[in-house]
C-alpha atoms as a PDB file:
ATOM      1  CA  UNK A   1       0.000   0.000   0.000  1.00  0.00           C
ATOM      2  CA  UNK A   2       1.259   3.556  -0.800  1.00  0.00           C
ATOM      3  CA  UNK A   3       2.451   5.188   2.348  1.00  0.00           C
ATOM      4  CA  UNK A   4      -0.244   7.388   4.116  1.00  0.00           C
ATOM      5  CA  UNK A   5      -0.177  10.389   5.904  1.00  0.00           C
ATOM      6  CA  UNK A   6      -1.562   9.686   9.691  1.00  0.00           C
ATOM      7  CA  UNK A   7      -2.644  11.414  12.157  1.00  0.00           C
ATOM      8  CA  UNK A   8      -2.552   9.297  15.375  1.00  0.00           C
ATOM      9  CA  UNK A   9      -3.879  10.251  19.228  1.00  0.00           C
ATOM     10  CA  UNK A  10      -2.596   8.040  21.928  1.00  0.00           C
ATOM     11  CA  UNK A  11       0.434   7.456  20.205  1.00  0.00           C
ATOM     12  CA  UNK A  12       2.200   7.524  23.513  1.00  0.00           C
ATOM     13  CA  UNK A  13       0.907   4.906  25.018  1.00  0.00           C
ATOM     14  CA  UNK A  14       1.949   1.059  25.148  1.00  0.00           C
ATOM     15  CA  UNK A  15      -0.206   0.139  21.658  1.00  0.00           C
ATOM     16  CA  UNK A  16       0.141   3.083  20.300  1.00  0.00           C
ATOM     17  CA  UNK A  17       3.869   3.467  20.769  1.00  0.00           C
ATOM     18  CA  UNK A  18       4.251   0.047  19.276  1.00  0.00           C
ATOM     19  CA  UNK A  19       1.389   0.933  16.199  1.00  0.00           C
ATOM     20  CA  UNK A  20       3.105   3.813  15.301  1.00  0.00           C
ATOM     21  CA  UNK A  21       6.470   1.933  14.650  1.00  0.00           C
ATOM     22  CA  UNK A  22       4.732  -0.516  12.990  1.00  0.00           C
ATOM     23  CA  UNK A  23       3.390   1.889  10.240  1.00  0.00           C
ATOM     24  CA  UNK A  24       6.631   3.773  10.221  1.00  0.00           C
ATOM     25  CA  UNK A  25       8.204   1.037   9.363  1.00  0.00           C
ATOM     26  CA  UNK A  26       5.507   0.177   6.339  1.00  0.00           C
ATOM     27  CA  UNK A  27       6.513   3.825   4.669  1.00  0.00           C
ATOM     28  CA  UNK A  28       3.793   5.875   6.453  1.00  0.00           C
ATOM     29  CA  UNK A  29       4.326   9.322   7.973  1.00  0.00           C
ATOM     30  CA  UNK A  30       2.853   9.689  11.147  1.00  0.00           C
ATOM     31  CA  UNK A  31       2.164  13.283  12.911  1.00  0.00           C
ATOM     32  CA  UNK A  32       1.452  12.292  16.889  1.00  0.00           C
ATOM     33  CA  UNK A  33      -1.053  14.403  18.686  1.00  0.00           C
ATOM     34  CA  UNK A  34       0.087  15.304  22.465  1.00  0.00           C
ATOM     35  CA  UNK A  35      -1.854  17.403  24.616  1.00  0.00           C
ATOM     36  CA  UNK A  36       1.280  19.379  25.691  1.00  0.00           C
ATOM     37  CA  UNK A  37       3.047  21.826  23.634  1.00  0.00           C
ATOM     38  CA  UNK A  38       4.750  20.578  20.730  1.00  0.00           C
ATOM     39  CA  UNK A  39       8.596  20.245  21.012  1.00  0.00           C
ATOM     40  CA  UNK A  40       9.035  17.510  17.951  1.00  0.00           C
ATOM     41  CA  UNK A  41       9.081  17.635  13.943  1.00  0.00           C
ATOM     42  CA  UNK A  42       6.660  14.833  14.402  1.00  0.00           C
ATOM     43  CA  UNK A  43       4.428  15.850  16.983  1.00  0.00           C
ATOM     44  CA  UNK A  44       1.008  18.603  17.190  1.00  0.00           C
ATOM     45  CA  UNK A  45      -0.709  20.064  20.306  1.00  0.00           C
ATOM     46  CA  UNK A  46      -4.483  19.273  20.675  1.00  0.00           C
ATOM     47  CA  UNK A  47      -6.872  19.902  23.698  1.00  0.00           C
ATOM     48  CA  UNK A  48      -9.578  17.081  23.578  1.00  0.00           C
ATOM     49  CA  UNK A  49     -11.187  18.234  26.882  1.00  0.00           C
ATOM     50  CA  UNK A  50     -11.597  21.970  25.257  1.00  0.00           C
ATOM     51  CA  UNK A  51     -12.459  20.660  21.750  1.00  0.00           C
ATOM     52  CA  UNK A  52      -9.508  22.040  20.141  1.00  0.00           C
ATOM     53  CA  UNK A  53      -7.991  20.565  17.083  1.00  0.00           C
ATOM     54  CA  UNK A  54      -6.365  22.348  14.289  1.00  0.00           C
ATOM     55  CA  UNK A  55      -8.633  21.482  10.912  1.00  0.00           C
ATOM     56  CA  UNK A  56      -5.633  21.965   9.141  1.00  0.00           C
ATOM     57  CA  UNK A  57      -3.903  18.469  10.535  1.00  0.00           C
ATOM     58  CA  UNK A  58      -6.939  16.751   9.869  1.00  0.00           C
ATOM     59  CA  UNK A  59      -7.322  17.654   6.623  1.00  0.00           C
ATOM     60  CA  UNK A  60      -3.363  17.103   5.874  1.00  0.00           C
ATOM     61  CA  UNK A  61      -3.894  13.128   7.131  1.00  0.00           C
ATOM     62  CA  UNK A  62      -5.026  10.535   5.006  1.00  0.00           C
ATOM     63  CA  UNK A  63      -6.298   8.760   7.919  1.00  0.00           C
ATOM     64  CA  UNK A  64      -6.829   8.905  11.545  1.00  0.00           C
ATOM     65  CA  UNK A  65      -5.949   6.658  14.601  1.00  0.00           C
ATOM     66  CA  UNK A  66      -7.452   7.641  17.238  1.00  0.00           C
ATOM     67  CA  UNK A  67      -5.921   5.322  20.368  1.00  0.00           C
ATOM     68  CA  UNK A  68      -6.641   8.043  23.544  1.00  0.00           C
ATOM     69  CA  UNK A  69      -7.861   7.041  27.191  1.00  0.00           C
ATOM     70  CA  UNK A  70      -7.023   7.220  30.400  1.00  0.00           C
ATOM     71  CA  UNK A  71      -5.676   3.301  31.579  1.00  0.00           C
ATOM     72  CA  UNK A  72      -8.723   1.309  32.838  1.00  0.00           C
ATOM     73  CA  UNK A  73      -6.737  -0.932  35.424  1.00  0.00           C
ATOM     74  CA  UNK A  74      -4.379   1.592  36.814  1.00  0.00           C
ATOM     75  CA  UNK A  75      -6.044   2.807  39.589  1.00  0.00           C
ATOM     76  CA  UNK A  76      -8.709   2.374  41.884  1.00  0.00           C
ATOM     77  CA  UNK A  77     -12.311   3.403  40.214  1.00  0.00           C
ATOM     78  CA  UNK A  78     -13.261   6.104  42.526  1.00  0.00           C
ATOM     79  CA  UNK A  79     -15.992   8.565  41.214  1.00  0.00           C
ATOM     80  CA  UNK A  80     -13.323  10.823  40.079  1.00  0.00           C
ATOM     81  CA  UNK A  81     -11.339   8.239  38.071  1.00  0.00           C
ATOM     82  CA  UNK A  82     -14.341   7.160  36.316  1.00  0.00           C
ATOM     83  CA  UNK A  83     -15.426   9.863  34.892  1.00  0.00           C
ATOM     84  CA  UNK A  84     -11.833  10.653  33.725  1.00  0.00           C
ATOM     85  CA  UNK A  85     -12.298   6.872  32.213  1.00  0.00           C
ATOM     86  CA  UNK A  86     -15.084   8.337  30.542  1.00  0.00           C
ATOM     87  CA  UNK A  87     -14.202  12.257  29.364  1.00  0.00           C
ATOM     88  CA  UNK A  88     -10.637  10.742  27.738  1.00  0.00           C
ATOM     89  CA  UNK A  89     -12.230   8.438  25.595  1.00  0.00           C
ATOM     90  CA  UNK A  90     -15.418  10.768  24.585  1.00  0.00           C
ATOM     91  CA  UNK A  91     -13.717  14.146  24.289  1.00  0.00           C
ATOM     92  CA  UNK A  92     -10.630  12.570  22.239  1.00  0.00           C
ATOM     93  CA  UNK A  93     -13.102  10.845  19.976  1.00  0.00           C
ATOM     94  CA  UNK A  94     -15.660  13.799  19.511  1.00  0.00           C
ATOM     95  CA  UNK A  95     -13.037  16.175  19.112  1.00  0.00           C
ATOM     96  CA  UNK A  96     -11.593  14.095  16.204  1.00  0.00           C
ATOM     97  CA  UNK A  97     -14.964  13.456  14.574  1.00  0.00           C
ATOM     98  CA  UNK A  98     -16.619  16.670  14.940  1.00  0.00           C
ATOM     99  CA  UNK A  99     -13.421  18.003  13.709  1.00  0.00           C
ATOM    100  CA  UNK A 100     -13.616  15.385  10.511  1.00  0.00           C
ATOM    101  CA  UNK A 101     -17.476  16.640   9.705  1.00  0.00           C
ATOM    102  CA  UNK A 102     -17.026  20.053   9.643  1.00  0.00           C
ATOM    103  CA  UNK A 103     -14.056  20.104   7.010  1.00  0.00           C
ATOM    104  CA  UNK A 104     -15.359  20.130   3.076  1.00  0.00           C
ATOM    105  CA  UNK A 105     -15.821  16.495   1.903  1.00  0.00           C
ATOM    106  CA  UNK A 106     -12.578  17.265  -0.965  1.00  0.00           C
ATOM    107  CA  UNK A 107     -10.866  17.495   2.574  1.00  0.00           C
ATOM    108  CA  UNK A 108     -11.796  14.777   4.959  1.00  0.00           C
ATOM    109  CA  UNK A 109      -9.465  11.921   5.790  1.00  0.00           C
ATOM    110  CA  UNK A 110     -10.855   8.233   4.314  1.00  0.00           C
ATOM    111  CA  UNK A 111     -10.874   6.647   7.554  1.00  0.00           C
ATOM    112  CA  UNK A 112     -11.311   6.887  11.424  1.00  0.00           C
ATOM    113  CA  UNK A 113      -9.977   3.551  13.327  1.00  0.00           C
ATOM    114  CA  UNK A 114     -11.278   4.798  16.930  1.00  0.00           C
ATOM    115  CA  UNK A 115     -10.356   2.457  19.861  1.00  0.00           C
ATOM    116  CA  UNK A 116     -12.737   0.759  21.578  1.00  0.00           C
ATOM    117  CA  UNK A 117     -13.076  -2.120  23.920  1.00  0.00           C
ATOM    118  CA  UNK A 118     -14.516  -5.755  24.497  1.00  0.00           C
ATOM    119  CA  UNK A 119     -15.537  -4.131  27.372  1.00  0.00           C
ATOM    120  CA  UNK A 120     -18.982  -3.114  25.520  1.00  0.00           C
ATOM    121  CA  UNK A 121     -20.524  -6.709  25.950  1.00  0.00           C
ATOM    122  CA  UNK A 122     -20.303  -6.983  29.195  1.00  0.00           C
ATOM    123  CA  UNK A 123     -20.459 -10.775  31.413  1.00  0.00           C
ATOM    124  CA  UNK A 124     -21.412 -12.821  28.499  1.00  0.00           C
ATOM    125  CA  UNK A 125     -20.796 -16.169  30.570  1.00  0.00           C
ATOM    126  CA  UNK A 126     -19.884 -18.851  27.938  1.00  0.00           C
ATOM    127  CA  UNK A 127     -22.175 -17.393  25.240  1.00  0.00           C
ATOM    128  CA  UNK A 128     -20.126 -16.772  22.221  1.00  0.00           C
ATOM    129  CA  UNK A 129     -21.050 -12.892  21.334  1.00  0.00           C
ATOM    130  CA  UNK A 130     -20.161 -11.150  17.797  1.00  0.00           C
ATOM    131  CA  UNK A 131     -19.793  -7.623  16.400  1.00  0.00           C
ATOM    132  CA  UNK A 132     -23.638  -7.861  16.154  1.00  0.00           C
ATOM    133  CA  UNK A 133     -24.190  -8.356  19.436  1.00  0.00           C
ATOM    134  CA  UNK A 134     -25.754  -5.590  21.768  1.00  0.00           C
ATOM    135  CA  UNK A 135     -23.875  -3.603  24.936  1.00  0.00           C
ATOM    136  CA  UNK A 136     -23.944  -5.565  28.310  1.00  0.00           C
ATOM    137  CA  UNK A 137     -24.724  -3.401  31.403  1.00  0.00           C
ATOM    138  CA  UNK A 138     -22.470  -1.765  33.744  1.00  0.00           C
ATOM    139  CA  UNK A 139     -19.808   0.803  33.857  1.00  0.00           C
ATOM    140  CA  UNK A 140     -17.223  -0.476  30.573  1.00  0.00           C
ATOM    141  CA  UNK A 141     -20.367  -1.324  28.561  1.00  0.00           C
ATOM    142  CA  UNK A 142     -21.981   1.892  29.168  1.00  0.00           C
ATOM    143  CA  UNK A 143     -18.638   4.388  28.416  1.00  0.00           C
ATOM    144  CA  UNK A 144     -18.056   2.143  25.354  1.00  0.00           C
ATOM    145  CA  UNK A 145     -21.904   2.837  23.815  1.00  0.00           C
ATOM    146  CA  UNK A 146     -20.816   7.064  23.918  1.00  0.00           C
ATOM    147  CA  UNK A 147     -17.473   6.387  23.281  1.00  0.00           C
ATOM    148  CA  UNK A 148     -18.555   4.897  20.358  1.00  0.00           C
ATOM    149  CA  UNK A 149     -21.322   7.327  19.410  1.00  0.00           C
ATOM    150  CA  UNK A 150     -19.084  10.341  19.744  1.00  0.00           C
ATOM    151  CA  UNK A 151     -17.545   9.068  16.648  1.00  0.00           C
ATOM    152  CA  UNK A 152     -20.789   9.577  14.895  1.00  0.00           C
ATOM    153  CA  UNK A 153     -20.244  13.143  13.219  1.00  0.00           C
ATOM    154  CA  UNK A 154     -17.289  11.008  11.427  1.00  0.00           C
ATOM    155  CA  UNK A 155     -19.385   8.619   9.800  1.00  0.00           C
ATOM    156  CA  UNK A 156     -22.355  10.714   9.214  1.00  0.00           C
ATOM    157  CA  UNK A 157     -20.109  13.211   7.266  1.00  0.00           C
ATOM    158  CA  UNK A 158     -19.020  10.219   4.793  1.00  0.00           C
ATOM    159  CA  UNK A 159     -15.367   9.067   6.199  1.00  0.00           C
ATOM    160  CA  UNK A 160     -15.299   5.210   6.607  1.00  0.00           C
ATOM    161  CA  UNK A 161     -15.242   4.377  10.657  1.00  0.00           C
ATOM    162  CA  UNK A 162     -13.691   1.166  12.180  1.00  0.00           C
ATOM    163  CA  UNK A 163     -14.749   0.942  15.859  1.00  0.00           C
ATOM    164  CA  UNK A 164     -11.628  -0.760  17.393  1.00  0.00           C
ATOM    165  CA  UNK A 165     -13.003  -3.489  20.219  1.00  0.00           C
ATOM    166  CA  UNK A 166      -9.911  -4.582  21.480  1.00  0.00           C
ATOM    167  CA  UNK A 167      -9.654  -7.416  23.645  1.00  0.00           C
ATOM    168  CA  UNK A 168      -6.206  -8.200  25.948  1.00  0.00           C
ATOM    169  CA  UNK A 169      -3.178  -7.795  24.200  1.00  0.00           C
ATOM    170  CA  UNK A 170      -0.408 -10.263  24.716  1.00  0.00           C
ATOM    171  CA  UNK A 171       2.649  -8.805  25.680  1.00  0.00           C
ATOM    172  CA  UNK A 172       5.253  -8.678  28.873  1.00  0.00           C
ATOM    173  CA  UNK A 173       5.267  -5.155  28.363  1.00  0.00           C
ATOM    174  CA  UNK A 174       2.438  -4.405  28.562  1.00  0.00           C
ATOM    175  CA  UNK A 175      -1.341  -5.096  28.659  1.00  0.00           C
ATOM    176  CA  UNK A 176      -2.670  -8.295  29.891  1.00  0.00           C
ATOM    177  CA  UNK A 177       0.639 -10.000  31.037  1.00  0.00           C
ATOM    178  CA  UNK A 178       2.891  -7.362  33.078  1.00  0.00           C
ATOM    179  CA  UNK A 179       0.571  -6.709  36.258  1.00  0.00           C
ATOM    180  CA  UNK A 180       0.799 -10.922  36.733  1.00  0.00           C
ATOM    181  CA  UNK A 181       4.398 -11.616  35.397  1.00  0.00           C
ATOM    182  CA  UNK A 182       6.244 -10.575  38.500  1.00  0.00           C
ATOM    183  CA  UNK A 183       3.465 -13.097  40.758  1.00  0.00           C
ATOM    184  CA  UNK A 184       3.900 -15.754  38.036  1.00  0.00           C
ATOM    185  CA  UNK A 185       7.726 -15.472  38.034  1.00  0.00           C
ATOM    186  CA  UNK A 186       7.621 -15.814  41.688  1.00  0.00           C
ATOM    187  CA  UNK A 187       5.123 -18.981  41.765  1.00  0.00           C
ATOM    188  CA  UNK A 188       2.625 -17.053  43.026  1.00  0.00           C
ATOM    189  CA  UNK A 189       0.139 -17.071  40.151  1.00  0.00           C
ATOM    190  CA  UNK A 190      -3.342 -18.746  40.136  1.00  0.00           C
ATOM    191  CA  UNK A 191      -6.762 -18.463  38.844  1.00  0.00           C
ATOM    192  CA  UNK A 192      -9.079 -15.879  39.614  1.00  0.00           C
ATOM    193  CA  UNK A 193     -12.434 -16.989  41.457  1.00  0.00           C
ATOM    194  CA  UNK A 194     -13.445 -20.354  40.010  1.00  0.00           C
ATOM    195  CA  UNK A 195     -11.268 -19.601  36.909  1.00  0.00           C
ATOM    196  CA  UNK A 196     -14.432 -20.178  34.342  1.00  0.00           C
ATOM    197  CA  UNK A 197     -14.691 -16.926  32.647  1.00  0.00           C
ATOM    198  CA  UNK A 198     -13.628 -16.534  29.366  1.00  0.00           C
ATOM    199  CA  UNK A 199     -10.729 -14.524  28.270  1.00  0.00           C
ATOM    200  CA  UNK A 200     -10.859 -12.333  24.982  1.00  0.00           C
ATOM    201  CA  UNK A 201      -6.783 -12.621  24.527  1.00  0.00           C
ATOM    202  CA  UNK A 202      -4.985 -11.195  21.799  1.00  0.00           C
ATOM    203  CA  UNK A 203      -1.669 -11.707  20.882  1.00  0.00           C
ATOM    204  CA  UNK A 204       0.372  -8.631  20.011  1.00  0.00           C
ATOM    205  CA  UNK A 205       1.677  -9.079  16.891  1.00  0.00           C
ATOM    206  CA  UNK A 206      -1.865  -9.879  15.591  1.00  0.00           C
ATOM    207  CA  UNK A 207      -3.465  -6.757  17.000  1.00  0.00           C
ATOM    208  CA  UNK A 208      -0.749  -4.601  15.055  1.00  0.00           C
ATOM    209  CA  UNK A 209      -1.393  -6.972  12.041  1.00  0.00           C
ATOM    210  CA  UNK A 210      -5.264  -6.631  12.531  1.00  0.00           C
ATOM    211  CA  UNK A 211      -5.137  -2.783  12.881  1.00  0.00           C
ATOM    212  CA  UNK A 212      -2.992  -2.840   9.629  1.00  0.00           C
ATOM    213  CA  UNK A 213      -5.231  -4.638   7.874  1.00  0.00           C
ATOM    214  CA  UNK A 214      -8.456  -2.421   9.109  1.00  0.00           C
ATOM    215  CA  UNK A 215      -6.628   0.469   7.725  1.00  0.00           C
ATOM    216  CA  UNK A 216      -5.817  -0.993   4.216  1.00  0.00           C
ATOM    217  CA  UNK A 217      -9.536  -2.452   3.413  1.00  0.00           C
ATOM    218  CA  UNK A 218     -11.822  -0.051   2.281  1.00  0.00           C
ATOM    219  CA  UNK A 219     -14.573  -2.577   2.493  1.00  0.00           C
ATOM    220  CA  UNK A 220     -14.893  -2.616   6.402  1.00  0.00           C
ATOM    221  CA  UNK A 221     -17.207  -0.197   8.498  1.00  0.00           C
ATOM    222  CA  UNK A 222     -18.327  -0.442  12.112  1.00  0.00           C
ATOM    223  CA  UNK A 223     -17.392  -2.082  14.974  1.00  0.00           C
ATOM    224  CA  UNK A 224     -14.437  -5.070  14.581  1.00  0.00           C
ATOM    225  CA  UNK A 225     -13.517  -7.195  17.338  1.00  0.00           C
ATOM    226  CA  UNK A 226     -10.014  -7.035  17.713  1.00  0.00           C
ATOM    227  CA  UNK A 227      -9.368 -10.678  19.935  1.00  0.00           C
ATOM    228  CA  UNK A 228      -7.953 -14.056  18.873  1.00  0.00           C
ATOM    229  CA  UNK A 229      -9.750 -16.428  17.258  1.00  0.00           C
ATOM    230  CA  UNK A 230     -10.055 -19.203  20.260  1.00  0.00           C
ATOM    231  CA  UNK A 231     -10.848 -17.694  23.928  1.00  0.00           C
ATOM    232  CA  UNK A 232      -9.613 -19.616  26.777  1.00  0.00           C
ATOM    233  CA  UNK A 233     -11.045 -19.509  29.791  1.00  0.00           C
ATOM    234  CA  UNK A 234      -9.216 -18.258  32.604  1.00  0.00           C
ATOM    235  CA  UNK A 235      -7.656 -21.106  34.101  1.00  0.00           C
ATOM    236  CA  UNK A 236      -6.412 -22.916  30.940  1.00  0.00           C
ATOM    237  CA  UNK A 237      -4.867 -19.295  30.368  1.00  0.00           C
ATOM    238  CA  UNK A 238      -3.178 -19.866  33.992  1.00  0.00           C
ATOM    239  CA  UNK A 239      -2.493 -23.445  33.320  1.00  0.00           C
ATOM    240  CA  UNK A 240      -0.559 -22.414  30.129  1.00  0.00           C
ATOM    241  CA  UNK A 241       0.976 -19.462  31.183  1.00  0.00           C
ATOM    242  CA  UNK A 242       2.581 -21.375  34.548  1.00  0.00           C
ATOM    243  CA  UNK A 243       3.853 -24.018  32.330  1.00  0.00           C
ATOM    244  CA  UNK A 244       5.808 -21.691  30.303  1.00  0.00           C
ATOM    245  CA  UNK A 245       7.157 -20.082  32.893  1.00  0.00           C
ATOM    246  CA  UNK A 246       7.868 -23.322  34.412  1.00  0.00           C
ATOM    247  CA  UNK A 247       6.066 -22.363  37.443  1.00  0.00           C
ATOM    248  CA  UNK A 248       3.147 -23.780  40.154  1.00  0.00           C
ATOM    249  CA  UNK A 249       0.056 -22.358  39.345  1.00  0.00           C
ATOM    250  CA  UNK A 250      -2.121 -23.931  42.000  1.00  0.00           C
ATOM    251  CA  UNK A 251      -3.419 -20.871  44.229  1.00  0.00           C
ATOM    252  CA  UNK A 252      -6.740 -19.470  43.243  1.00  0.00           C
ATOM    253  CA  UNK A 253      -7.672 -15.994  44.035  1.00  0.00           C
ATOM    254  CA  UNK A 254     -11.008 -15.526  45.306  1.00  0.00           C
ATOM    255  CA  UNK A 255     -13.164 -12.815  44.434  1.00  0.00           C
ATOM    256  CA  UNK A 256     -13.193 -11.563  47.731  1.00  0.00           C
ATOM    257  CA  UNK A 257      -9.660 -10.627  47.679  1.00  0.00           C
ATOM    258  CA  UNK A 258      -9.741  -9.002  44.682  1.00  0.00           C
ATOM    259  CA  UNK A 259     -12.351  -6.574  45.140  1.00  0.00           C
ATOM    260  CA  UNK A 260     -10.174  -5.672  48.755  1.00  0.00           C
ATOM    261  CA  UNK A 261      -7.080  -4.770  46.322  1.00  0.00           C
ATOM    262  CA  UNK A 262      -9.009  -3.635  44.012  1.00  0.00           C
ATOM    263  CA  UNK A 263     -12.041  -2.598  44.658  1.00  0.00           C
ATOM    264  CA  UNK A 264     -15.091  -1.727  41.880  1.00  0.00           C
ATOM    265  CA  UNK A 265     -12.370  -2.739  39.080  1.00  0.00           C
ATOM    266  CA  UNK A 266     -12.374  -6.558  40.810  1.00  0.00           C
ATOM    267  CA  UNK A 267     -15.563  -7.534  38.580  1.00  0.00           C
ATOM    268  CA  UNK A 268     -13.010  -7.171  35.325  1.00  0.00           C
ATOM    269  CA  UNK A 269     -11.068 -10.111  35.642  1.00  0.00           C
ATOM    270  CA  UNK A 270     -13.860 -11.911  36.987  1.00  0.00           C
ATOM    271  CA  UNK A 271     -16.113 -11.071  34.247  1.00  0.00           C
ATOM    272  CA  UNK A 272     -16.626 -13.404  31.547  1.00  0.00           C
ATOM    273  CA  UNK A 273     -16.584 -12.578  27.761  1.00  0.00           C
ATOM    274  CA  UNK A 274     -16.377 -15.047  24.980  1.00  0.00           C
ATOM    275  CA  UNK A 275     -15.478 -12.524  22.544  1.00  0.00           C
ATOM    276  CA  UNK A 276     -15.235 -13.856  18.484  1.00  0.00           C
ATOM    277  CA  UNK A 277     -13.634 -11.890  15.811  1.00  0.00           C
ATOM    278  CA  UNK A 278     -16.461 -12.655  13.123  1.00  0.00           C
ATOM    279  CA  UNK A 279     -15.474  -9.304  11.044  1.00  0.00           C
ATOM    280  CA  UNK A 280     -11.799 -10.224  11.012  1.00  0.00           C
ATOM    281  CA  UNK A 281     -12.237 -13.819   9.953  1.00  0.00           C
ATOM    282  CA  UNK A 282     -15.132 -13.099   7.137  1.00  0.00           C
ATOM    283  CA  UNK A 283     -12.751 -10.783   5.478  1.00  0.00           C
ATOM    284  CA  UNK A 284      -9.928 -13.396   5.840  1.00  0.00           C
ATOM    285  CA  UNK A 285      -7.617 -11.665   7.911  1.00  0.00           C
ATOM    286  CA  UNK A 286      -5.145 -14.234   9.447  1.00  0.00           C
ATOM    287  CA  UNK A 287      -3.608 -14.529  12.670  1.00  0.00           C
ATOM    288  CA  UNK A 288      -0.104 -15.288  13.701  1.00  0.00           C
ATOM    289  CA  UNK A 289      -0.789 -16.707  17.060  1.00  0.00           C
ATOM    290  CA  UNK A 290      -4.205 -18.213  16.772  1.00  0.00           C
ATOM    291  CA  UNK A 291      -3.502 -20.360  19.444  1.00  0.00           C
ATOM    292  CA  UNK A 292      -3.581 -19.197  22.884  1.00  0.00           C
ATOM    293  CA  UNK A 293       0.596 -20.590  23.297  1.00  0.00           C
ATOM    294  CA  UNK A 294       1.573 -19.670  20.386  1.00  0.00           C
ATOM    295  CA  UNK A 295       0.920 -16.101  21.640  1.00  0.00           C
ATOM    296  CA  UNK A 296       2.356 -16.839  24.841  1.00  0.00           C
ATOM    297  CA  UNK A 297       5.595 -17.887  23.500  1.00  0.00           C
ATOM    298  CA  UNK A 298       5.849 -14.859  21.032  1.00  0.00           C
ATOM    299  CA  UNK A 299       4.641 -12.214  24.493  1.00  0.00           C
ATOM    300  CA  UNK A 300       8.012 -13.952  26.157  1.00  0.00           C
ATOM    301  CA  UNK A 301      10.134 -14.610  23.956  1.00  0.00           C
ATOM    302  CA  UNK A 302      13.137 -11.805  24.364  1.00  0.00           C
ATOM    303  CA  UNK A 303      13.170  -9.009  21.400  1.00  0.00           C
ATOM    304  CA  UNK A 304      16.414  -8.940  19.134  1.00  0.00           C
ATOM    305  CA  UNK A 305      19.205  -6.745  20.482  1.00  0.00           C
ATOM    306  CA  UNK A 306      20.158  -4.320  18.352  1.00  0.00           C
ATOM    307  CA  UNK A 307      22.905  -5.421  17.292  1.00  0.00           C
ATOM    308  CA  UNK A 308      21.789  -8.471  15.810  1.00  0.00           C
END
């Protein structure tokens, strides 16, 4: 594909750091919006809480990646932190889409990939759920129905949107893996509660391949669950992880003493979701770590130095 001019928010944190490599590397130019002043060639200042983005770099960008939110597991969900859960992910996408629908039509980017979650279908138990399934209740189903609607104006206005459910990433860096890698390494991992809920894993690599693809096919609108193809449930995800890590994985971690370290978050990694990529595999995307240790092995395996 001919390189592209992008315009990428969230390009700071751990995805988007490793997206924007990824289509660096592929011959695209990417400008990264940061809501500080500007101090690099590569970089422009935006205010998503005030609404303020310069039509200018939207209408210079091919397309737009739109990764922003404040971290769900971070911290503790008091009031306070989730409405900030809430206000990153709405203001950076209205900003972006409003933004895209006011600007003539000769001048709109093709495409909006806006981040969203898995989080939208809420405790599915071991019901397999789809791109055409409904929002769940709760607090993560809820912020992903506006998150998802402020990118509305977008679509509305013409430009082709890709609503980005991401499940859990696979990576030691990062995502699912590096809050449990130092009680793993230390033979202190287990399953969580009973250890039945499903878990909407992705590997890495395939997410970066997957939001690749989204951006190069024309023929794809709406929501796209971004997950591997075969959920595990979480204590075949313990039993394999352990085993790679050649370590004991026989505590289990009871609700209870989750939601005391915790707190209101606690009902996330008990919550079941047997999340399918339908979209992906219709259009014949392919993973490279379909299989849940497959994955595994690519999240731990060490990265080249660079001098090799």
């Amino acid at each position: 594909m001919v390189g592209m001019r992008i315009l990428m928010a969230g390009a700071s944190g751990f995805l988007g750091t490793r997206l924007a490599e990824r289509l660096r590397s592929a011959g695209h130019d990417i400008t990264r919006l940061v809501r500080r002043p500007a101090t690099k060639p590569d970089e422009a200042s935006w205010k998503p809480a005030g609404g303020q983005l310069d039509p200018a770099l939207v209408a210079a960008a091919d397309a737009v990646v739109n990764l922003a939110g404040a971290a769900v597991g971070d911290k503790r969900w008091t009031a306070g932190y989730k409405a900030r859960i809430r206000a990153s992910r709405v203001d950076s996408t209205g900003t972006l889409a409003r933004t895209i629908a006011q600007l003539p039509a000769v001048d709109r980017p093709r495409v909006l990939l806006n981040s969203s979650a898995v989080g939208w279908y809420g405790e599915t138990g071991d019901r397999e759920v789809t791109e055409e399934d409904p929002a769940g209740t709760g607090f993560l189903p809820d912020v992903c129905r506006v998150w998802e609607a402020a990118a509305g104006p977008a679509e509305d206005a013409g430009t082709r949107v890709v609503l980005l459910r991401t499940g859990l990433p696979l990576d030691e860096r990062g995502g699912l893996l590096k809050p449990q890698m130092l009680l793993f390494r230390l033979g202190l991992g287990g399953k969580f509660g009973g250890g039945r809920q499903w878990v909407p894993w992705i590997a890495l690599e395939d997410w970066l391949g997957a939001v690749t693809f989204l951006l190069e096919r024309a023929d794809i609108t709406g929501p796209v669950n971004v997950v591997g193809p075969e959920p595990v449930t979480n204590a075949t995800f313990t039993q394999v992880f352990g085993r790679l890590l050649r370590r004991p994985t026989v505590l289990v971690i009871p609700g209870f003493a989750l939601h005391l370290v915790l707190g209101e978050y606690a009902t996330e990694p008990l919550r079941s979701q047997r999340v399918l990529p339908a979209v992906l595999a219709r259009a014949g995307f392919t993973w490279a770590h379909p299989a849940l240790e497959s994955a595994l092995r690519a999240a731990l395996a060490p990265e080249p130095s660079a001098a090799a």
